[in-house]
Protein backbone atom coordinates (compact mmCIF):
# COMPACT_ATOMS: atom_id res chain seq x y z
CA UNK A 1 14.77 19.41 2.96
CA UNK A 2 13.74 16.31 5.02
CA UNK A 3 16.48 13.87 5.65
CA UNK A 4 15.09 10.40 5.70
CA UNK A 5 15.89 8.27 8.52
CA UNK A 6 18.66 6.18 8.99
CA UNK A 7 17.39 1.86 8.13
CA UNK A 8 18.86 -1.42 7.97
CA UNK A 9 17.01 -3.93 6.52
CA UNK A 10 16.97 -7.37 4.78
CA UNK A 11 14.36 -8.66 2.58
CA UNK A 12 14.56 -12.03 1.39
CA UNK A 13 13.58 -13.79 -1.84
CA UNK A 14 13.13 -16.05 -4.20
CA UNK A 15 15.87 -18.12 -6.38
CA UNK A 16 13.55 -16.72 -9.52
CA UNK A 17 13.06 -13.33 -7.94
CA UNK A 18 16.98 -12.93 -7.28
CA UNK A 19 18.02 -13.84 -10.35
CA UNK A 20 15.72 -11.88 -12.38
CA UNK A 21 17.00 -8.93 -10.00
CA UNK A 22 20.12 -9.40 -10.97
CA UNK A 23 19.73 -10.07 -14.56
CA UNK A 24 17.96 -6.02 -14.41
CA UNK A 25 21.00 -5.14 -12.44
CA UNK A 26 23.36 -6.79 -14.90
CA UNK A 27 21.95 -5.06 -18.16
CA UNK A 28 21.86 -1.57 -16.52
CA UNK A 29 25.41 -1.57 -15.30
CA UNK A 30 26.64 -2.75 -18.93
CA UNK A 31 24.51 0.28 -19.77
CA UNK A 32 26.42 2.61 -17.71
CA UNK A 33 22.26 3.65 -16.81
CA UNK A 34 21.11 3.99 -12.95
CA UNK A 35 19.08 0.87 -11.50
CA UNK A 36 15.99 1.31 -9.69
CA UNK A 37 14.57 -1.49 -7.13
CA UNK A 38 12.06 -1.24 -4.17
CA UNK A 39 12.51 -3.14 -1.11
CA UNK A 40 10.36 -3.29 1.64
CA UNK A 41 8.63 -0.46 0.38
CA UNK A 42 11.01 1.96 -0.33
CA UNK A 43 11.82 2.92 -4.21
CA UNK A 44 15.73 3.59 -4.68
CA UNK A 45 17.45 4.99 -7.32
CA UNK A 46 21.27 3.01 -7.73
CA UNK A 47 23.02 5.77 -9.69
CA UNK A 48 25.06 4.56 -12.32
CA UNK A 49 28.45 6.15 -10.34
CA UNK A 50 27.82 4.06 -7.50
CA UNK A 51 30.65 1.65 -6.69
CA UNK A 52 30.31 -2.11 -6.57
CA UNK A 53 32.04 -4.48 -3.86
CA UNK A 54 31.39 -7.88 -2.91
CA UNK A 55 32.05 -8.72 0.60
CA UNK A 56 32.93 -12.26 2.16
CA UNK A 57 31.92 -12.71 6.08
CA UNK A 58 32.61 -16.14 7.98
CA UNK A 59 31.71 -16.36 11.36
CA UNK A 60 30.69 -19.75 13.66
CA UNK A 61 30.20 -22.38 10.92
CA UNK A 62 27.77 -19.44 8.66
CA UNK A 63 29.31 -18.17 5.71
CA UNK A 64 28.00 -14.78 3.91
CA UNK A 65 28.75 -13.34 0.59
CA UNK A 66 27.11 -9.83 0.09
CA UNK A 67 26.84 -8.11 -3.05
CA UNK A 68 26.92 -4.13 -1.89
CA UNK A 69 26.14 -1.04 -4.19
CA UNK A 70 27.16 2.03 -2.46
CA UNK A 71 26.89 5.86 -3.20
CA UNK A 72 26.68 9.13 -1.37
CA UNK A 73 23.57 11.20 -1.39
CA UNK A 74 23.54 14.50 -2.04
C-alpha cells in the first residue's frame, strides 16, 4: 500500500466559509458520524473516534488558538 507523504499546510478562509465549516463539524460530532472536508485539495475523512483539543499559543505580541482533530491511520 502507498503511504502518502508527510504535509503541513494552512489554508485560510472566509468568516462565512469558517463558520459554515464548523456548523458541518458541529452537527456531525453531535452525531457521533465521521466529518469529511477537503483542503487544498486533499479529501479527508475525520473519523468519528478522533479526539478533539484546542490549543492556545502566545508568542511576540501574536496570539493563536487552534482547533485540532487528531486520529491515527491505520
Amino acid at each position: 500500500m502507498k503511504r502518502k507523504a508527510d504535509r503541513d499546510i494552512e489554508k485560510g478562509y472566509s468568516r462565512g466559509q469558517m463558520a459554515a465549516k464548523l456548523r458541518r463539524l458541529a452537527d456531525r460530532l453531535e452525531q457521533g458520524k465521521p466529518f469529511k472536508i477537503q483542503i487544498a485539495g486533499e479529501r479527508l475523512t475525520v473519523p468519528a473516534s478522533a479526539v478533539f483539543t484546542v490549543e492556545h499559543e502566545r508568542e511576540e505580541g501574536v496570539e493563536e488558538v487552534e482547533f485540532q482533530l487528531r486520529w491515527e491511520v491505520k
